[in-house]
PDB file of N, CA and C in Angstrom:
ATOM      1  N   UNK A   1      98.526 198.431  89.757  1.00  0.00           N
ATOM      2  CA  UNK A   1      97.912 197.562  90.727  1.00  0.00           C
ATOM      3  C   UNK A   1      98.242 196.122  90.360  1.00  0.00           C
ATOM      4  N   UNK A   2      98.443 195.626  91.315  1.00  0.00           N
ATOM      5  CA  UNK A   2      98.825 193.824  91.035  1.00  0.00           C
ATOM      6  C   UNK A   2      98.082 193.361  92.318  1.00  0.00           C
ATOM      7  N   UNK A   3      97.340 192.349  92.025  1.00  0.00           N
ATOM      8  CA  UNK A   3      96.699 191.007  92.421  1.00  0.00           C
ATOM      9  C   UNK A   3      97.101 190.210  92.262  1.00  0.00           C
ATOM     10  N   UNK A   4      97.391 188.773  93.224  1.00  0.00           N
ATOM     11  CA  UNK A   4      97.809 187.556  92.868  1.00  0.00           C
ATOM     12  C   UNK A   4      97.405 187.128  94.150  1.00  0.00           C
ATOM     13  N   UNK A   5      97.365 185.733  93.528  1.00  0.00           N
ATOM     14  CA  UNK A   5      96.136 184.253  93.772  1.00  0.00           C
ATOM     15  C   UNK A   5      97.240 184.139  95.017  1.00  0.00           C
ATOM     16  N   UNK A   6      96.612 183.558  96.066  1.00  0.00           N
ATOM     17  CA  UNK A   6      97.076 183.301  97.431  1.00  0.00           C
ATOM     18  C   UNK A   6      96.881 181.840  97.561  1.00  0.00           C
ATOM     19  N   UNK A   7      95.996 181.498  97.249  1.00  0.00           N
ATOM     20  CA  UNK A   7      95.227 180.017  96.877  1.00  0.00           C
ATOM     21  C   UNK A   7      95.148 179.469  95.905  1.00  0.00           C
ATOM     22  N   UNK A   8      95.374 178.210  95.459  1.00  0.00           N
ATOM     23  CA  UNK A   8      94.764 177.490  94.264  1.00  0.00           C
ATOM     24  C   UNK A   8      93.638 176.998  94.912  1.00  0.00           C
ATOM     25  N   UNK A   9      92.988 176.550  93.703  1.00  0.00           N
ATOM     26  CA  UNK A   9      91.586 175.702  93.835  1.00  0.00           C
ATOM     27  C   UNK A   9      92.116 174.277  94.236  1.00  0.00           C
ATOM     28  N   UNK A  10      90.963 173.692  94.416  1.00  0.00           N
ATOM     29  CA  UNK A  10      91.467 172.184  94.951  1.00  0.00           C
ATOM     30  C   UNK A  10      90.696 171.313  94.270  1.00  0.00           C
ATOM     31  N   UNK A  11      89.725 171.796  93.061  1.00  0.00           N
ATOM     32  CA  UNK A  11      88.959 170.780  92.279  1.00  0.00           C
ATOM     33  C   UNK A  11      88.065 172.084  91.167  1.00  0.00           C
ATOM     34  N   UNK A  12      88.254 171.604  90.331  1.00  0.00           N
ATOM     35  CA  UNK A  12      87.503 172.328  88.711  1.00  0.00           C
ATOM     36  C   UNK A  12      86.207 173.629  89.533  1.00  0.00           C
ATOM     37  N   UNK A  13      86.321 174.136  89.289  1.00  0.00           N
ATOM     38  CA  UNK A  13      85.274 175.473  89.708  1.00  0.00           C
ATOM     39  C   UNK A  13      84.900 176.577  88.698  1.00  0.00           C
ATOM     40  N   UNK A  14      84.110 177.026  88.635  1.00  0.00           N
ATOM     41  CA  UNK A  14      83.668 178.416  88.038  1.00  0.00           C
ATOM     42  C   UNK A  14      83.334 179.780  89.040  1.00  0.00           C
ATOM     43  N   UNK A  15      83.901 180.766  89.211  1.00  0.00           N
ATOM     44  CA  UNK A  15      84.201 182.077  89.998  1.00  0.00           C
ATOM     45  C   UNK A  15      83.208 182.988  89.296  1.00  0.00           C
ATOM     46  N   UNK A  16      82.418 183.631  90.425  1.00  0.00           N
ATOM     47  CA  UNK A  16      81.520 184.809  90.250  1.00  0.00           C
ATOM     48  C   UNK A  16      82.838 186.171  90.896  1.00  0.00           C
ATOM     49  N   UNK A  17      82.861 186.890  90.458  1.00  0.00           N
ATOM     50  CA  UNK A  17      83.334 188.165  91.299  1.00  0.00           C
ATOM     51  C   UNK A  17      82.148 189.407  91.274  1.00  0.00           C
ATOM     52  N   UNK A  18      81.937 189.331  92.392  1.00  0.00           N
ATOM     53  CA  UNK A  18      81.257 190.581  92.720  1.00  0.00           C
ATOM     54  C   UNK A  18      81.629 192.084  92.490  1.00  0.00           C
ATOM     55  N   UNK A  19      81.524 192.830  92.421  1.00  0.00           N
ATOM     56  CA  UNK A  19      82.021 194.350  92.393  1.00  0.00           C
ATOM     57  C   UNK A  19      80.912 195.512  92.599  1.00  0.00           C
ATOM     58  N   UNK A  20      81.184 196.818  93.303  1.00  0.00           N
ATOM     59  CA  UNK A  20      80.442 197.082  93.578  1.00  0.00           C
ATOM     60  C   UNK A  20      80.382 198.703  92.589  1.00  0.00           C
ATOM     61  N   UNK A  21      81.665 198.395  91.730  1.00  0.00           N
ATOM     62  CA  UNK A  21      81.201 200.005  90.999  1.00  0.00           C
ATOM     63  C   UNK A  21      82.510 199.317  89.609  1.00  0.00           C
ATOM     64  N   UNK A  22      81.815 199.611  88.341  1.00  0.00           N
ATOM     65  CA  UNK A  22      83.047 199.262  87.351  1.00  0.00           C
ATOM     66  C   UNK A  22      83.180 200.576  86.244  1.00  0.00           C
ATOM     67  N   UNK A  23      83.859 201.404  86.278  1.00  0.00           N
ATOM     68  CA  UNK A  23      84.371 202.302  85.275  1.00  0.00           C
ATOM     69  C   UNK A  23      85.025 201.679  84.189  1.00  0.00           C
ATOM     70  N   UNK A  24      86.297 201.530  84.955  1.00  0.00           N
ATOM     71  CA  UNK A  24      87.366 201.264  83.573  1.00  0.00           C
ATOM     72  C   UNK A  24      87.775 199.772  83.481  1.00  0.00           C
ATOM     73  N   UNK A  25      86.875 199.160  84.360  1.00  0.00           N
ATOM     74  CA  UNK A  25      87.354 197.524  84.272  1.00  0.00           C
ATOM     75  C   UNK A  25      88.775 196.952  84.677  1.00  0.00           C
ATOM     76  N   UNK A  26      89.540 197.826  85.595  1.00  0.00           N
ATOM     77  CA  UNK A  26      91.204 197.392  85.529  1.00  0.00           C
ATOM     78  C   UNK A  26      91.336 196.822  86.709  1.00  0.00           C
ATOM     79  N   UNK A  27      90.029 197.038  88.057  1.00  0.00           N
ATOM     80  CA  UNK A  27      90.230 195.931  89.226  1.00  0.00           C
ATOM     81  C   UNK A  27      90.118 194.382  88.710  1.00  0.00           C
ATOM     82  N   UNK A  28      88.712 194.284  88.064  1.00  0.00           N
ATOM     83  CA  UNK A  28      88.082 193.473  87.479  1.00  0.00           C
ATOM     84  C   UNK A  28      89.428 192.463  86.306  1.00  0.00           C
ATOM     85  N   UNK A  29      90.064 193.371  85.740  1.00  0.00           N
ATOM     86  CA  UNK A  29      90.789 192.874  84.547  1.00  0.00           C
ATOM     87  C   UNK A  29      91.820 192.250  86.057  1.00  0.00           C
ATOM     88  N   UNK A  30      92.634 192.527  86.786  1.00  0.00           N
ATOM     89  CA  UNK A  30      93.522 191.940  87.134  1.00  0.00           C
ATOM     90  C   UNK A  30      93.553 190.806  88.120  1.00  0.00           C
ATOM     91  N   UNK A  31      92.060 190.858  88.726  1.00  0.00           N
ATOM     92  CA  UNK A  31      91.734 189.750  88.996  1.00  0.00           C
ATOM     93  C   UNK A  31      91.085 188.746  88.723  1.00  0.00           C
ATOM     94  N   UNK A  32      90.887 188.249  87.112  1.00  0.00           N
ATOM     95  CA  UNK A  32      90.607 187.938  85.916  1.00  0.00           C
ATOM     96  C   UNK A  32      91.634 187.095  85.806  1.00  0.00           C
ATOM     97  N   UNK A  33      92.964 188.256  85.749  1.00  0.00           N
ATOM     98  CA  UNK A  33      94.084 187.420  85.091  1.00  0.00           C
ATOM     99  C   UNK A  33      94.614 186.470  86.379  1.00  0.00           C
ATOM    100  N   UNK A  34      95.036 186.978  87.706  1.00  0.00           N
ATOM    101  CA  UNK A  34      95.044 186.265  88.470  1.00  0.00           C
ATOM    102  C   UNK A  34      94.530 185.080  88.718  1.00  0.00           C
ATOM    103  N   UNK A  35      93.268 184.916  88.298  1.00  0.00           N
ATOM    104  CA  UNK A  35      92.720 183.215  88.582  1.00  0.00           C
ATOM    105  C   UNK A  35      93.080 182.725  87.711  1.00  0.00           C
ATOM    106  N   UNK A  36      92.814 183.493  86.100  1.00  0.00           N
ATOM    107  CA  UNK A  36      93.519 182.545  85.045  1.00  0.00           C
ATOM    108  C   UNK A  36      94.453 181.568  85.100  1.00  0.00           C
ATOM    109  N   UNK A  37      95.450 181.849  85.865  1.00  0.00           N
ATOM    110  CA  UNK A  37      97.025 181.519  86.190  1.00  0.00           C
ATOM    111  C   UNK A  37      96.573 179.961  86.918  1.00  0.00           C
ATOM    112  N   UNK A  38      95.327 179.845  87.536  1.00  0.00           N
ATOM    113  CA  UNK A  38      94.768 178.281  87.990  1.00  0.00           C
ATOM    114  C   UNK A  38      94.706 177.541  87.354  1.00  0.00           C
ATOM    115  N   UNK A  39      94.757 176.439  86.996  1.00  0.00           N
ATOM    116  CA  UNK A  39      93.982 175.815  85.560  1.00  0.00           C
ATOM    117  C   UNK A  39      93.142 175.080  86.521  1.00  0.00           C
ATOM    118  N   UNK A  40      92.735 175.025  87.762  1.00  0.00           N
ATOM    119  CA  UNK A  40      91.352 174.436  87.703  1.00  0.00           C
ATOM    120  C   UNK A  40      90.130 175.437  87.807  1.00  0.00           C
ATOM    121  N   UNK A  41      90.549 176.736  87.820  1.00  0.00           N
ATOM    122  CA  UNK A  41      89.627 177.758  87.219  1.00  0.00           C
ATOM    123  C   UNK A  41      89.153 177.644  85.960  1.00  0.00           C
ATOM    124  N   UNK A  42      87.520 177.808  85.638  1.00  0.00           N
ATOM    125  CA  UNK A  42      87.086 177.186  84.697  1.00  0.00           C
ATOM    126  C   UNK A  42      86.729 178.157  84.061  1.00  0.00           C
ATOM    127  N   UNK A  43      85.640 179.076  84.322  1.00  0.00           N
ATOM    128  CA  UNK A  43      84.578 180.167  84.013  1.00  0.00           C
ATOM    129  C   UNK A  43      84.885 181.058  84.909  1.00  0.00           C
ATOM    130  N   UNK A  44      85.027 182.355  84.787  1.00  0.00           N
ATOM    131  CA  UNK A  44      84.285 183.511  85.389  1.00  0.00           C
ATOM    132  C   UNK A  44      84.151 184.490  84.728  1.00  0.00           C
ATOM    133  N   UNK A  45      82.955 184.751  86.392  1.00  0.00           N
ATOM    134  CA  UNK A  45      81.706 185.436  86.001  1.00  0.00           C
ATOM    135  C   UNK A  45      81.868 186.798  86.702  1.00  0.00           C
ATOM    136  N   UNK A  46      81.321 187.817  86.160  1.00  0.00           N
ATOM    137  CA  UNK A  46      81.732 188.950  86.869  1.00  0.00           C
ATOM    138  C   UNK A  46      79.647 189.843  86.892  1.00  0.00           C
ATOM    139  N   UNK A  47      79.771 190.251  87.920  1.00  0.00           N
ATOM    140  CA  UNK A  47      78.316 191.146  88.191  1.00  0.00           C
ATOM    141  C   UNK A  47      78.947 192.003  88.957  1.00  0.00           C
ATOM    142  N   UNK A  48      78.453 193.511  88.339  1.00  0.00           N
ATOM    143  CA  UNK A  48      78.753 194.538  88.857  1.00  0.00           C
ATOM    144  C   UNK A  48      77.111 195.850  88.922  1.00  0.00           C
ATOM    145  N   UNK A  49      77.219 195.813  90.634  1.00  0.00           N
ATOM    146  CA  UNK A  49      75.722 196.695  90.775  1.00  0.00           C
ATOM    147  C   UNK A  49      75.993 197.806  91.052  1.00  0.00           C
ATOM    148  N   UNK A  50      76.065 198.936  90.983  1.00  0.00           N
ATOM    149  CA  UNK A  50      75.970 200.476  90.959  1.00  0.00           C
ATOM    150  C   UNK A  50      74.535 200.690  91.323  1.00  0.00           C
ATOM    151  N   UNK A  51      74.327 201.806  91.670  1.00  0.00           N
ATOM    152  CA  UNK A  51      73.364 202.693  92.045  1.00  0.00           C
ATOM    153  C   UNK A  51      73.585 204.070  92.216  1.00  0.00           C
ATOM    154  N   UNK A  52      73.013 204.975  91.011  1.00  0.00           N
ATOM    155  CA  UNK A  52      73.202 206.378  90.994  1.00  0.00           C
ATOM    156  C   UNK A  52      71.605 207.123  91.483  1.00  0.00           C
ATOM    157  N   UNK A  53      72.029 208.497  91.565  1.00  0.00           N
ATOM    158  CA  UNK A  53      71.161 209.457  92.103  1.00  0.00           C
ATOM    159  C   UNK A  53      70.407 209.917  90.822  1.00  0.00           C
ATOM    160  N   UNK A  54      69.344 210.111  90.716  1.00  0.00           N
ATOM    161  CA  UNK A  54      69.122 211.108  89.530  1.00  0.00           C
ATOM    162  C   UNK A  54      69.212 212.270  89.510  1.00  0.00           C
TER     163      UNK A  54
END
């Protein structure tokens, strides 16, 4: 899988990514590295909510 940035930023920011299920972390990891590649990407933040059955 490959992701890449379509956009740069246009002034210093910090990125939340949402997700809605994380196993193995490899969506998460590549769009990670993708913003990296900004340098006015500062921080990110990642929250991931699941909800299982019992």
């Amino acid at each position: 899988m490959k992701i890449e940035l379509l956009k740069n930023a246009k002034r210093k920011c910090n990125i939340l990514l949402i997700d809605d299920l994380f196993s193995t972390g490899a969506t998460l990891n590549e769009c990670a590295k993708a913003l990296k590649t900004d340098e006015l990407v500062d921080n990110i933040y990642v929250l991931a909510l699941t909800k299982t059955r019992d």
